[in-house]
C-alpha atoms as a PDB file:
ATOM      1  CA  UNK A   1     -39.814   0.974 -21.192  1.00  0.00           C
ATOM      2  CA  UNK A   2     -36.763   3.098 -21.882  1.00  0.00           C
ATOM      3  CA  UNK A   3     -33.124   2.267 -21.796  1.00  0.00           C
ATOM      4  CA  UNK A   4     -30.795   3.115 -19.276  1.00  0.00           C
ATOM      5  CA  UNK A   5     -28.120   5.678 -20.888  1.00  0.00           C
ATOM      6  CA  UNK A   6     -25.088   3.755 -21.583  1.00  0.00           C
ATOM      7  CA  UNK A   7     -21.902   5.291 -19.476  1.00  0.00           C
ATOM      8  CA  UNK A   8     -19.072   5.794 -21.113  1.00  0.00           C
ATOM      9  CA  UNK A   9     -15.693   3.497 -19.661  1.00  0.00           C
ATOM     10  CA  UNK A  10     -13.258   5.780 -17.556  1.00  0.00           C
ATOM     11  CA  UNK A  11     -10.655   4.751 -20.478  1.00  0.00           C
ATOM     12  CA  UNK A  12     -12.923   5.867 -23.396  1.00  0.00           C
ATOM     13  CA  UNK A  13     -12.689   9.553 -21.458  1.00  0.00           C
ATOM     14  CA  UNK A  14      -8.870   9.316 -20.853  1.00  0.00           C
ATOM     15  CA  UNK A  15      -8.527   8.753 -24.301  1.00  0.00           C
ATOM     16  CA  UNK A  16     -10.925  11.293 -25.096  1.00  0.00           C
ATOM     17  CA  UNK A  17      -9.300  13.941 -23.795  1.00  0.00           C
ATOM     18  CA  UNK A  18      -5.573  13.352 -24.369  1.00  0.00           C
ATOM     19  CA  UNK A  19      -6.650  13.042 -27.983  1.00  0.00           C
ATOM     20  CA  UNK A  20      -8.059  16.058 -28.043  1.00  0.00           C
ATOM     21  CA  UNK A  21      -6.407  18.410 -25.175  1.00  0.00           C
ATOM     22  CA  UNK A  22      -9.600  19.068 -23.997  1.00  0.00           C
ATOM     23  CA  UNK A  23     -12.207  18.271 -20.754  1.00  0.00           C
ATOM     24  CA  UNK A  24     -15.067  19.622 -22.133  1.00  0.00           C
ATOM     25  CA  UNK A  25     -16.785  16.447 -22.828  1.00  0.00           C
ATOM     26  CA  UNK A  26     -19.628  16.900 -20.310  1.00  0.00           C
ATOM     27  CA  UNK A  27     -18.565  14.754 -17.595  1.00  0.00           C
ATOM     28  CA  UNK A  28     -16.780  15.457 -14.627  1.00  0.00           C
ATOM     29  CA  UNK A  29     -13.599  13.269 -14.177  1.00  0.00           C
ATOM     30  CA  UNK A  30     -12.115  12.342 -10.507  1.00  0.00           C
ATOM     31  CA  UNK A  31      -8.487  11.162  -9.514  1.00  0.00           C
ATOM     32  CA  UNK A  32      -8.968   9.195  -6.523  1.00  0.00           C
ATOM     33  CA  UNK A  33      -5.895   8.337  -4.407  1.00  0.00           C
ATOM     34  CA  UNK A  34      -6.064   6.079  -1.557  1.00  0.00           C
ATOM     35  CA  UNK A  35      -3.986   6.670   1.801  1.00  0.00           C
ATOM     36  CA  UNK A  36      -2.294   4.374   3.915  1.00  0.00           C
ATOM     37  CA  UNK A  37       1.076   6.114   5.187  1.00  0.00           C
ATOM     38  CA  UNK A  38       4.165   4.381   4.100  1.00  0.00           C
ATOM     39  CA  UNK A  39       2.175   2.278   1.594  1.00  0.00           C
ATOM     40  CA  UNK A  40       1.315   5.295  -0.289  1.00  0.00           C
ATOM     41  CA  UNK A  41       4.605   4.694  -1.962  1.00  0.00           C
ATOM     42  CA  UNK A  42       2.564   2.732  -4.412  1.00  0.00           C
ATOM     43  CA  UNK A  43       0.377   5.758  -5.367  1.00  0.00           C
ATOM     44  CA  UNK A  44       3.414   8.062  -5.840  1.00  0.00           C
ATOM     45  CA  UNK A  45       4.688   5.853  -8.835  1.00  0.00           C
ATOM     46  CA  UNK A  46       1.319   5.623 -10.054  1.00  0.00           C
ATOM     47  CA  UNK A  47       0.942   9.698 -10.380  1.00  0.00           C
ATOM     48  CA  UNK A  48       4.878   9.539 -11.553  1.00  0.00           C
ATOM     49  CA  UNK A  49       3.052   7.328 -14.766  1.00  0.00           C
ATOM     50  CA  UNK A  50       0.637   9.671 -15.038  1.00  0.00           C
ATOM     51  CA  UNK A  51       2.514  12.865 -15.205  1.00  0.00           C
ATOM     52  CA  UNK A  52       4.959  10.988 -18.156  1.00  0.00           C
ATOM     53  CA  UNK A  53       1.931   9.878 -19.950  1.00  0.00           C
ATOM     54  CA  UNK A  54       0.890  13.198 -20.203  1.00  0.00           C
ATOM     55  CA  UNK A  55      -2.328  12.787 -18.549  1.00  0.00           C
ATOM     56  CA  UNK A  56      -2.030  15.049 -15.165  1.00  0.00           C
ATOM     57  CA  UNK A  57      -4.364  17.969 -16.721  1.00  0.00           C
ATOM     58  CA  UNK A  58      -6.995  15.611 -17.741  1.00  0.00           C
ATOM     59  CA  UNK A  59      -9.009  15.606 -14.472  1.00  0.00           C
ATOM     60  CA  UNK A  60     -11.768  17.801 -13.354  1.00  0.00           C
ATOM     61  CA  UNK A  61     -10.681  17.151  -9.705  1.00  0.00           C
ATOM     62  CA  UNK A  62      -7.834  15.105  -7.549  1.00  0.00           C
ATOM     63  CA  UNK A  63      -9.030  13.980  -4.346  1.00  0.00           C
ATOM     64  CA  UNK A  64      -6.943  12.223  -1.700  1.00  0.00           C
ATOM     65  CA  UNK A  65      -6.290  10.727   1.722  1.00  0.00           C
ATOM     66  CA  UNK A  66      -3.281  11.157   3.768  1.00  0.00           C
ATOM     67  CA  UNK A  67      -0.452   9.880   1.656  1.00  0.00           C
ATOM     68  CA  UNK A  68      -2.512  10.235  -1.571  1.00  0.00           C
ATOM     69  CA  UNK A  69      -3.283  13.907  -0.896  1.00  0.00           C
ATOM     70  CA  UNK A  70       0.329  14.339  -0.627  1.00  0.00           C
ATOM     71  CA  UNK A  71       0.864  12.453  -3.844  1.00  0.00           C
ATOM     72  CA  UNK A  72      -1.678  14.461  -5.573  1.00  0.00           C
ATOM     73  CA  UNK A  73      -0.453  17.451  -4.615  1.00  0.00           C
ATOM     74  CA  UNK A  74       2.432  16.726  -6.268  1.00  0.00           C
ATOM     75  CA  UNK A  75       1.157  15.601  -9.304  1.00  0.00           C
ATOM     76  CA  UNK A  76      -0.743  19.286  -9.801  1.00  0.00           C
ATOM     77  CA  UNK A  77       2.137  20.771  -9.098  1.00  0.00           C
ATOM     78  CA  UNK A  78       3.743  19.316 -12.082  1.00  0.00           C
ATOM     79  CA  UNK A  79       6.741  17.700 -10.160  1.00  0.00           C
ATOM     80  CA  UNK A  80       5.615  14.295  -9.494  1.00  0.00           C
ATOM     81  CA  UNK A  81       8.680  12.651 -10.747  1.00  0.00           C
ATOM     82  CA  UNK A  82      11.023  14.763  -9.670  1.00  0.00           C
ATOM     83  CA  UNK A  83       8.998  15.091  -6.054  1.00  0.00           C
ATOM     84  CA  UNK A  84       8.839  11.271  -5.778  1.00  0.00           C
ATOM     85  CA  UNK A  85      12.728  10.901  -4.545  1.00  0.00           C
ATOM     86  CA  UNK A  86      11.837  12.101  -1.367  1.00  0.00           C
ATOM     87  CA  UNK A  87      10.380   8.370  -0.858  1.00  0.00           C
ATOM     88  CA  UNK A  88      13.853   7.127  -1.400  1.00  0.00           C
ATOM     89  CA  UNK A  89      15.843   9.217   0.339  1.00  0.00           C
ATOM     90  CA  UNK A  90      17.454   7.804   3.028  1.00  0.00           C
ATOM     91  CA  UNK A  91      18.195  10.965   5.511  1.00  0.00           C
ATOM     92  CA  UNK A  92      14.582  11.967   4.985  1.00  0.00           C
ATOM     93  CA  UNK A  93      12.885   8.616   6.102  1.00  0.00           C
ATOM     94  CA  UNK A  94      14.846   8.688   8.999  1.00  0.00           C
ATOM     95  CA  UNK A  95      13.960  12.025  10.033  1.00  0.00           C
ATOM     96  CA  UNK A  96      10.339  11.721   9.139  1.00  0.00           C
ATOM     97  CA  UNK A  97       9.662   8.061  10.115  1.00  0.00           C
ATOM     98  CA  UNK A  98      11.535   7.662  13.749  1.00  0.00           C
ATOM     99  CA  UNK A  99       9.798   5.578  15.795  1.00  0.00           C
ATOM    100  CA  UNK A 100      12.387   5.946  18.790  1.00  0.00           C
ATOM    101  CA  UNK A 101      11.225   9.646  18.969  1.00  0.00           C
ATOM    102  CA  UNK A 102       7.786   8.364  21.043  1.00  0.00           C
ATOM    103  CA  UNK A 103       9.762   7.636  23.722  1.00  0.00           C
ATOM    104  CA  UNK A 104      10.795  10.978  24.313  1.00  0.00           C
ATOM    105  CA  UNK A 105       7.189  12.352  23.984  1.00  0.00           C
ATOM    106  CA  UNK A 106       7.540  13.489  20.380  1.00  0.00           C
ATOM    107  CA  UNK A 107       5.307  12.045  17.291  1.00  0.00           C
ATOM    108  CA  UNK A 108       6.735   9.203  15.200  1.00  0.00           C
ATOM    109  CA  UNK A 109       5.924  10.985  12.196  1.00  0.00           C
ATOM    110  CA  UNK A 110       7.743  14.181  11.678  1.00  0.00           C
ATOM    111  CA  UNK A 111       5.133  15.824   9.220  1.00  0.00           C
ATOM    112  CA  UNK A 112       5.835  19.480  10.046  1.00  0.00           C
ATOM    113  CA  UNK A 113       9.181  18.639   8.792  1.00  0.00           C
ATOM    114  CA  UNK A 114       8.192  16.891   5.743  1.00  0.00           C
ATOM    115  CA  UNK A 115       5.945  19.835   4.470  1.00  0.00           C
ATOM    116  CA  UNK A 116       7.491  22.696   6.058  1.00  0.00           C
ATOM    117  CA  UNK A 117      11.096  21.537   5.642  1.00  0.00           C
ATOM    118  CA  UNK A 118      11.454  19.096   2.596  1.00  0.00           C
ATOM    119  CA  UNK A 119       8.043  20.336   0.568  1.00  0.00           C
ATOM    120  CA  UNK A 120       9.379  24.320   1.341  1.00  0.00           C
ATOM    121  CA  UNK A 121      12.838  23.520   0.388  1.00  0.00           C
ATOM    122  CA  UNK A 122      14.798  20.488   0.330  1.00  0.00           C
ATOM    123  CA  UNK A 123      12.532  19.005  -2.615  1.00  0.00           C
ATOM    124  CA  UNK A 124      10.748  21.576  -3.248  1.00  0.00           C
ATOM    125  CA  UNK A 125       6.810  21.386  -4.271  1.00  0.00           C
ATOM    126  CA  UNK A 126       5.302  24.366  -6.017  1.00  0.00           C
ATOM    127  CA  UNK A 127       2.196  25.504  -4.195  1.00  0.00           C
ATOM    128  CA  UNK A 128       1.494  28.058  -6.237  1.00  0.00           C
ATOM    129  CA  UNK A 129       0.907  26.141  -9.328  1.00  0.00           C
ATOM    130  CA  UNK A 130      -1.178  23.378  -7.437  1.00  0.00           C
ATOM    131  CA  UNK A 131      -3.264  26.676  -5.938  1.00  0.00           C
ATOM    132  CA  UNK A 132      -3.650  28.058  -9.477  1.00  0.00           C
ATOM    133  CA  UNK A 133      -3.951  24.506 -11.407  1.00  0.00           C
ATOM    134  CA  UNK A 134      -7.702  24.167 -12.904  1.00  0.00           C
ATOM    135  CA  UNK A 135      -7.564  21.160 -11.719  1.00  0.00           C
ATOM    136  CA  UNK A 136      -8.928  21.291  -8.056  1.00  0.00           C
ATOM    137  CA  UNK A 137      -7.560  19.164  -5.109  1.00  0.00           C
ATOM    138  CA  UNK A 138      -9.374  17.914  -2.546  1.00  0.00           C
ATOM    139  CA  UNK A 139      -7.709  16.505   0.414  1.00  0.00           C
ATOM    140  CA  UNK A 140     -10.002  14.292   3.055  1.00  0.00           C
ATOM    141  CA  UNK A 141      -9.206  15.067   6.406  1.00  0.00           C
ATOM    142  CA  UNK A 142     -11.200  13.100   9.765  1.00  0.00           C
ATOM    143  CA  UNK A 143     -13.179  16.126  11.922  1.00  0.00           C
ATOM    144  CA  UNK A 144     -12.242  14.862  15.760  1.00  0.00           C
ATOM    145  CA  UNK A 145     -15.793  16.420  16.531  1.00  0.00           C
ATOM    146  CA  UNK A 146     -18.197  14.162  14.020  1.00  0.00           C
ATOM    147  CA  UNK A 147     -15.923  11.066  13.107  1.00  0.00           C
ATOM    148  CA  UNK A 148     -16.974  12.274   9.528  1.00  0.00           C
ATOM    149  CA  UNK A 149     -14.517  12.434   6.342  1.00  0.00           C
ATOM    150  CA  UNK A 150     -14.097  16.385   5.359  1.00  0.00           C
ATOM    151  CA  UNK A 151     -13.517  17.840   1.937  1.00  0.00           C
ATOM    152  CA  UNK A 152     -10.356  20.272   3.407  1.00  0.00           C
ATOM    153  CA  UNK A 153     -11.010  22.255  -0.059  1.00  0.00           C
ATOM    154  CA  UNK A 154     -12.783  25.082   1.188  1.00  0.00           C
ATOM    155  CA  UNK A 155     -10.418  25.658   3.484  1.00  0.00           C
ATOM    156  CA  UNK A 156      -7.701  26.338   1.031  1.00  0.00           C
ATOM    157  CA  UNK A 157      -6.765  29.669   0.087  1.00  0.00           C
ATOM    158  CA  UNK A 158      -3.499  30.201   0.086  1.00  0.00           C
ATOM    159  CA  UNK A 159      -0.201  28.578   0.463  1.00  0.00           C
ATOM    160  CA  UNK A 160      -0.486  28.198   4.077  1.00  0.00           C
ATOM    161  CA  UNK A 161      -3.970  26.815   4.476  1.00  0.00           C
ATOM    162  CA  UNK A 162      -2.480  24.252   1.639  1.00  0.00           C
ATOM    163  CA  UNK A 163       0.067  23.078   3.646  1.00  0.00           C
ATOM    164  CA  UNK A 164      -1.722  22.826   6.824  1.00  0.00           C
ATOM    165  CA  UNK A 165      -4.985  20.530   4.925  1.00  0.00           C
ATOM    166  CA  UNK A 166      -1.802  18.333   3.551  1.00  0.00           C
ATOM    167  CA  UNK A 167      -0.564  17.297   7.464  1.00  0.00           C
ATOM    168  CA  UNK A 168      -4.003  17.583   8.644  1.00  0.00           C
ATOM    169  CA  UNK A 169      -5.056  14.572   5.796  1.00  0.00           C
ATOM    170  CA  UNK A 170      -2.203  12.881   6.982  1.00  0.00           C
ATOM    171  CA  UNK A 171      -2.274  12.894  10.822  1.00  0.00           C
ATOM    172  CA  UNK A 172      -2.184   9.632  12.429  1.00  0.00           C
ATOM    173  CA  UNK A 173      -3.252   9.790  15.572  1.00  0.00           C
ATOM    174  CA  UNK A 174      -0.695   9.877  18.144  1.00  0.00           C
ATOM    175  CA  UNK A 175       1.960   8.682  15.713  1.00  0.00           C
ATOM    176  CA  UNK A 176       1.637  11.646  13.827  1.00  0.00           C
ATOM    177  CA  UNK A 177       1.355  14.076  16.938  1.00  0.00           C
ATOM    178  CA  UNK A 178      -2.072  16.188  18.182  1.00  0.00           C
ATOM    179  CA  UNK A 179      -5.270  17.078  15.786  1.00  0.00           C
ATOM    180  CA  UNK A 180      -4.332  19.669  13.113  1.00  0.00           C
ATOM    181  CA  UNK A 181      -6.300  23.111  13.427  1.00  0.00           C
ATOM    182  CA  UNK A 182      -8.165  24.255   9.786  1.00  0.00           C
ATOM    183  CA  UNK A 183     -10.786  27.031   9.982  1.00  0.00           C
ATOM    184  CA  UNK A 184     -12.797  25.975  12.950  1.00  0.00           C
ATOM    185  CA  UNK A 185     -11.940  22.108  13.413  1.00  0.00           C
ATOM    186  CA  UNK A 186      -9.811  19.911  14.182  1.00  0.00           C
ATOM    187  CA  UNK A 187      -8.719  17.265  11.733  1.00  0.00           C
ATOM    188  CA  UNK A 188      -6.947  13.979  11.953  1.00  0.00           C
ATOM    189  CA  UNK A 189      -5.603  11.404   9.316  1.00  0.00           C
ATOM    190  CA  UNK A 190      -8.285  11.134   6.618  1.00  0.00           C
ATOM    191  CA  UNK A 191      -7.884   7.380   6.546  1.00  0.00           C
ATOM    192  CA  UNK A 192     -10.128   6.837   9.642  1.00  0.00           C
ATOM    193  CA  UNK A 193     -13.233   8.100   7.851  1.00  0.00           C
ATOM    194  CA  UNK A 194     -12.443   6.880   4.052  1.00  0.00           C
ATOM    195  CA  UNK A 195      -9.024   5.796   3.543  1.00  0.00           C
ATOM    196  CA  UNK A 196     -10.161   5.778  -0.635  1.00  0.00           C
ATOM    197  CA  UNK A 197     -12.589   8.942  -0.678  1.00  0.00           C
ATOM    198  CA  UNK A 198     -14.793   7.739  -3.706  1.00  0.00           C
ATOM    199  CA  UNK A 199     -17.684   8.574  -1.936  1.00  0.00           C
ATOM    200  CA  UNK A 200     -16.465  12.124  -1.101  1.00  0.00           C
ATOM    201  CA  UNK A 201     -15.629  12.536  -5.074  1.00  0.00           C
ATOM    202  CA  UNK A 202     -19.141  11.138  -5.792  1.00  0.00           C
ATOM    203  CA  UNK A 203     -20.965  13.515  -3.784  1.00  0.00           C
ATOM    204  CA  UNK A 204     -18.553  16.343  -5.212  1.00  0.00           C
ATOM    205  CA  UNK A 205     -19.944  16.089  -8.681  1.00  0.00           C
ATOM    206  CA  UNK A 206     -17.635  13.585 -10.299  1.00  0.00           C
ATOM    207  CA  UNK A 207     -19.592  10.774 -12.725  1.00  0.00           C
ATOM    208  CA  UNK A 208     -16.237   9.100 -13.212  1.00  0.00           C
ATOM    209  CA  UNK A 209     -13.135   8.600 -11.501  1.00  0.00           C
ATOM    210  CA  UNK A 210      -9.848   6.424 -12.256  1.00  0.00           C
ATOM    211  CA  UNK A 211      -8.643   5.198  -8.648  1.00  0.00           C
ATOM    212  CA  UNK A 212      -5.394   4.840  -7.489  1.00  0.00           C
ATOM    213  CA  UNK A 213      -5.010   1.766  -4.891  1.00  0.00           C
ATOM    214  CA  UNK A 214      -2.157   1.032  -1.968  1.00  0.00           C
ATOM    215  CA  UNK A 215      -3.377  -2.806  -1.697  1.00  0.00           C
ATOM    216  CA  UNK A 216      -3.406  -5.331  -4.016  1.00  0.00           C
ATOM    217  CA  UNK A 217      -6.764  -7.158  -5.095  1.00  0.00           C
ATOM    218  CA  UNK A 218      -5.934  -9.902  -2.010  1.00  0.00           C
ATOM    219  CA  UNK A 219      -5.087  -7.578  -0.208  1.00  0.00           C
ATOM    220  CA  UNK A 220      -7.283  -7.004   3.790  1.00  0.00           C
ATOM    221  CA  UNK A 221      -6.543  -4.067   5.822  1.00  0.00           C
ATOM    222  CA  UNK A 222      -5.302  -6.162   9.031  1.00  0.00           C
ATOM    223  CA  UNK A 223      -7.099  -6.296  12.600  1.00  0.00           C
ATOM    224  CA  UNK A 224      -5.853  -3.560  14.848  1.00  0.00           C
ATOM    225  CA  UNK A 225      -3.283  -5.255  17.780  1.00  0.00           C
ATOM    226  CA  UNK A 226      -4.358  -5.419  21.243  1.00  0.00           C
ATOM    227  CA  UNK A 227      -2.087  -2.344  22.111  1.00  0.00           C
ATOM    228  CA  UNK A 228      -3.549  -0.432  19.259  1.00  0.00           C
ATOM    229  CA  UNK A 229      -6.606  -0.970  20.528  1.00  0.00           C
ATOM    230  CA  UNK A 230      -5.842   0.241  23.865  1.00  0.00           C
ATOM    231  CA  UNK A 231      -3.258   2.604  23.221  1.00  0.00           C
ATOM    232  CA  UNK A 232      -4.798   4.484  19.917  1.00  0.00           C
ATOM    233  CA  UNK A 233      -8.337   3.674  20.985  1.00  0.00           C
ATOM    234  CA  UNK A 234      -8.213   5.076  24.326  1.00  0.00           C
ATOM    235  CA  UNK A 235      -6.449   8.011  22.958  1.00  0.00           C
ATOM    236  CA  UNK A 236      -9.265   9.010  20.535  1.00  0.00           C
ATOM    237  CA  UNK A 237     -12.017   8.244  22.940  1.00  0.00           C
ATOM    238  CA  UNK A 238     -10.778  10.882  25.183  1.00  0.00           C
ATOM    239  CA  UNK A 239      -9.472  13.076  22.838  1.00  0.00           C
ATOM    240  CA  UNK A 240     -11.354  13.232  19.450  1.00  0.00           C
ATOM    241  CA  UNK A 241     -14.724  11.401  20.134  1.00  0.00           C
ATOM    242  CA  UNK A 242     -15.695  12.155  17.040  1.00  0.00           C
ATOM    243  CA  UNK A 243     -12.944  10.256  15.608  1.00  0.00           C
ATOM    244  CA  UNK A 244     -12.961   7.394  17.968  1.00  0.00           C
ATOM    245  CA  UNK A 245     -16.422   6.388  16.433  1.00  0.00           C
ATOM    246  CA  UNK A 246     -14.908   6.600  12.740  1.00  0.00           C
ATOM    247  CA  UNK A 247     -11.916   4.447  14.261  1.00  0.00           C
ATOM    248  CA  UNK A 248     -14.498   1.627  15.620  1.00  0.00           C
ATOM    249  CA  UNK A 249     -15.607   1.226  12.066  1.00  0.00           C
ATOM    250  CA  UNK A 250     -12.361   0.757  10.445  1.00  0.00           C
ATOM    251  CA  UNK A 251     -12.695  -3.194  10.089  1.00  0.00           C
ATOM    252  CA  UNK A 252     -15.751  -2.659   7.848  1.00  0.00           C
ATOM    253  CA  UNK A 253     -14.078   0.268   5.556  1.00  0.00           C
ATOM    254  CA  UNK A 254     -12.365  -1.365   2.870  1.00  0.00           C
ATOM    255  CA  UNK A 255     -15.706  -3.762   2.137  1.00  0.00           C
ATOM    256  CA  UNK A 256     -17.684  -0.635   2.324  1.00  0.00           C
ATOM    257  CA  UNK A 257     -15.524   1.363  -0.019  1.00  0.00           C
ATOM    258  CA  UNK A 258     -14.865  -1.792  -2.793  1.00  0.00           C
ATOM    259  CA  UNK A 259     -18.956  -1.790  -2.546  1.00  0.00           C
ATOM    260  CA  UNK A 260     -19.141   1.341  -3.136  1.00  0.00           C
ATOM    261  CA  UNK A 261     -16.456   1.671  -6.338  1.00  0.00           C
ATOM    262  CA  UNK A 262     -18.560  -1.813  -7.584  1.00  0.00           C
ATOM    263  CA  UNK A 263     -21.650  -0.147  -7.782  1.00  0.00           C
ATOM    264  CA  UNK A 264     -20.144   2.508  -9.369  1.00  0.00           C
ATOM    265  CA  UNK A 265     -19.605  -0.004 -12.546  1.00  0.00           C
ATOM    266  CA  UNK A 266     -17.822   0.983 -15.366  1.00  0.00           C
ATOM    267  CA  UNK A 267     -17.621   4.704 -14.427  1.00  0.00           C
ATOM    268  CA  UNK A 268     -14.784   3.808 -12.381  1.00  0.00           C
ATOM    269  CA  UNK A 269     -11.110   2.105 -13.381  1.00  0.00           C
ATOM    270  CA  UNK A 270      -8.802   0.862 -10.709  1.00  0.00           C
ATOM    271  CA  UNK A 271      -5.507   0.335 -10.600  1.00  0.00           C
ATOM    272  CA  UNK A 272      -3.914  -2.171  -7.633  1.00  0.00           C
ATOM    273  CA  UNK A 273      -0.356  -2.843  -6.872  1.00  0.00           C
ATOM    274  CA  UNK A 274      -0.320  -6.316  -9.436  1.00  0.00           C
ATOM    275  CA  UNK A 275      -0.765  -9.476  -7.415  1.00  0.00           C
ATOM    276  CA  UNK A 276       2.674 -10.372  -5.521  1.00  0.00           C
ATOM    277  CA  UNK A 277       3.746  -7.130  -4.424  1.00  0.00           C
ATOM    278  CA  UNK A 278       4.917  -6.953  -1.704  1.00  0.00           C
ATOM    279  CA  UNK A 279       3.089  -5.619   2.103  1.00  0.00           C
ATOM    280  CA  UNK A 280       4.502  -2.546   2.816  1.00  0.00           C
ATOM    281  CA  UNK A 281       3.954  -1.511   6.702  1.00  0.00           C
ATOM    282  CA  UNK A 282       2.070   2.148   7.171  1.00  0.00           C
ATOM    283  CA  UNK A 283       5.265   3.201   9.191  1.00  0.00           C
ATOM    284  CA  UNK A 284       8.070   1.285   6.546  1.00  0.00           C
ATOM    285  CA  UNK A 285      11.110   3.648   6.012  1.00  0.00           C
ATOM    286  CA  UNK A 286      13.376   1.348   4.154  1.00  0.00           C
ATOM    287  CA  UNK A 287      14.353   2.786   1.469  1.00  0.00           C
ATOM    288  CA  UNK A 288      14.973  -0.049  -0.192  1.00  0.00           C
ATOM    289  CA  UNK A 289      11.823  -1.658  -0.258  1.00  0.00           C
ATOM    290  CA  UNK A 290      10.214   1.747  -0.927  1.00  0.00           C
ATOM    291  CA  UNK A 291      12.047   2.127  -4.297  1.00  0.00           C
ATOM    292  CA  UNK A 292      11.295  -1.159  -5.553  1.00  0.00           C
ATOM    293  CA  UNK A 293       7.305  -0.539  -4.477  1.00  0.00           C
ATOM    294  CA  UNK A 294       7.645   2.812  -6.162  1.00  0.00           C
ATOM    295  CA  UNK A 295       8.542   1.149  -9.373  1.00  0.00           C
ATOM    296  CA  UNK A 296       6.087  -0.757  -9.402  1.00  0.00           C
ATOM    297  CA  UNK A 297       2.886   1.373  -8.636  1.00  0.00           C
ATOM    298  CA  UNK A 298       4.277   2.858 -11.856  1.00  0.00           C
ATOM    299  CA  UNK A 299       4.874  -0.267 -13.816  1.00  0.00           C
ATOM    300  CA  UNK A 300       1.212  -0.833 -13.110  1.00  0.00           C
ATOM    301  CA  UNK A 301      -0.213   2.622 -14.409  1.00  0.00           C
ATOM    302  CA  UNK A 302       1.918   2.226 -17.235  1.00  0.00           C
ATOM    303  CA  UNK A 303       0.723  -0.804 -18.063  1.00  0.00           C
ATOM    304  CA  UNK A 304      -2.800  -0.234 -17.729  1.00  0.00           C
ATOM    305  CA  UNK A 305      -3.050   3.601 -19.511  1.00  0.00           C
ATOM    306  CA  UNK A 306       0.304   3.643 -21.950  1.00  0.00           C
ATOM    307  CA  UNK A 307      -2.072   2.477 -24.706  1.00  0.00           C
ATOM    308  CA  UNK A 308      -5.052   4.589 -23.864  1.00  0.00           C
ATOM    309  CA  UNK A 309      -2.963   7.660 -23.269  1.00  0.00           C
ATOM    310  CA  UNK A 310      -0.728   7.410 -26.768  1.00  0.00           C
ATOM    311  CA  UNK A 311      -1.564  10.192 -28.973  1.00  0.00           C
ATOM    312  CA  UNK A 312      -2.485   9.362 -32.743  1.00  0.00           C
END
């Protein structure tokens, strides 16, 4: 009878290679960022730790959904710190989060102004470096047509197509506006398919992955309300089909995915929001609140990888 290889810990690679400024250890290492809108605020401190630990070039691959494609994006650009204000600035949570715009007809969720207006210039994130960064990113993105989670990868090519898979991971339906057009789909919000795309990194060729978490360990994605349902159920079932069948499945997700990341054992290391932090709302614009959550999604990275990731 012969042994089962013994897999290295995710922390034994970490260490690994910021010891030795080098990935060519023979595995293939995934950053895995969760969505979850608002509540992504959380992940954006995390890759903040990350880029002052000095470990944003130690990945083989960063994949994310919605809010943690945006995040990752700006950790390959090599601005997450500096990118993160855009979670506490006031002026731009108002104009990207306004709820009171719906009743005129217009999406809650300004995203063509958050990646066209504040990525291209307000707070600037540089797409050429995440384009030409080694690293490659891998936004998840819902195809209205099969319900299925998409690797938007292959569809980036330029700065363009870059922005375009970052609102198409991160369209909410209805709140967000219509399906996003890439090559010849339609995507919405990455979150309805796999809100943490483990199993998309999995299948991509990664044999480890540290995972960055918007909920706490106690933490249950909530029922959808009785409008939802209606409202954002009816809306998909006419208009993305494809999607509306992911949506059904939704309650089952987050048990699915945790199953999923325990079976991957100790090839994966995940880091929560600590136990007491507070709910933050998928639409939440106060920028108040946001701060404080931001601090502590990097509190929690540092406190899990500061000794891993210190150089002897």
């Amino acid at each position: 009878m012969t042994s089962s290889p013994v897999v290295p810990a995710v922390a034994e690679i970490i260490r690994g290679r910021r010891q030795s400024s080098s990935r060519a250890d023979g595995h293939r290492l995934a950053l895995v960022i969760e969505g979850g809108g608002s509540r992504g605020v959380y992940s954006s401190g995390m890759v903040q730790a990350l880029e002052e630990l000095g470990l944003a070039s130690i990945f083989d691959a960063v994949y994310g959904t919605s809010a943690g494609a945006i995040n990752g994006a700006w950790l390959l650009c090599g601005r997450a710190v500096s990118g993160m204000r855009s979670w506490t600035d006031p002026a731009i949570m108002r104009r990207t989060i306004a709820p009171a715009r719906m009743l005129r007809g217009r999406p809650a969720f300004d995203l063509h102004y958050l990646v066209h207006h504040v990525y291209d210039g307000i707070e600037p994130m540089n797409f050429p470096a995440i384009l030409a960064n080694p690293t490659t990113f891998h936004p998840i993105g819902t195809d209205v047509r099969t319900g299925d989670p998409v690797d938007l990868n292959r569809h980036i090519v330029d700065k363009r197509t870059l922005m375009i898979a970052l609102r198409a991971s991160a369209g909410l339906p209805i709140l967000a506006g219509p399906p996003v057009p890439l090559g010849d789909a339609e995507y919405l919000d990455g979150g309805l398919a796999e809100t943490v795309p483990i199993r998309t990194a999995v299948r991509g060729g990664a044999t480890h992955a540290l995972v960055l978490r918007t909920r706490r360990t106690d933490e249950r994605r909530p029922p959808a309300s009785r409008l939802h349902q209606l409202v954002g159920g009816g809306y998909l079932r006419m208009r993305a089909p494809g999607a509306y069948r992911a949506w059904l499945t939704r309650p089952d997700q987050q048990s699915v995915e945790d199953h999923c990341v325990a079976d991957l054992g100790a090839a994966v290391l995940q880091i929560h929001p600590p136990l007491g932090s507070p709910d933050i709302d998928s639409a939440a614009r106060d920028t108040d609140l946001l701060t404080r959550a931001l601090e502590i999604g990097r509190g929690a990275v540092h406190a899990a990888l500061s000794d891993v990731a210190r150089v002897a």
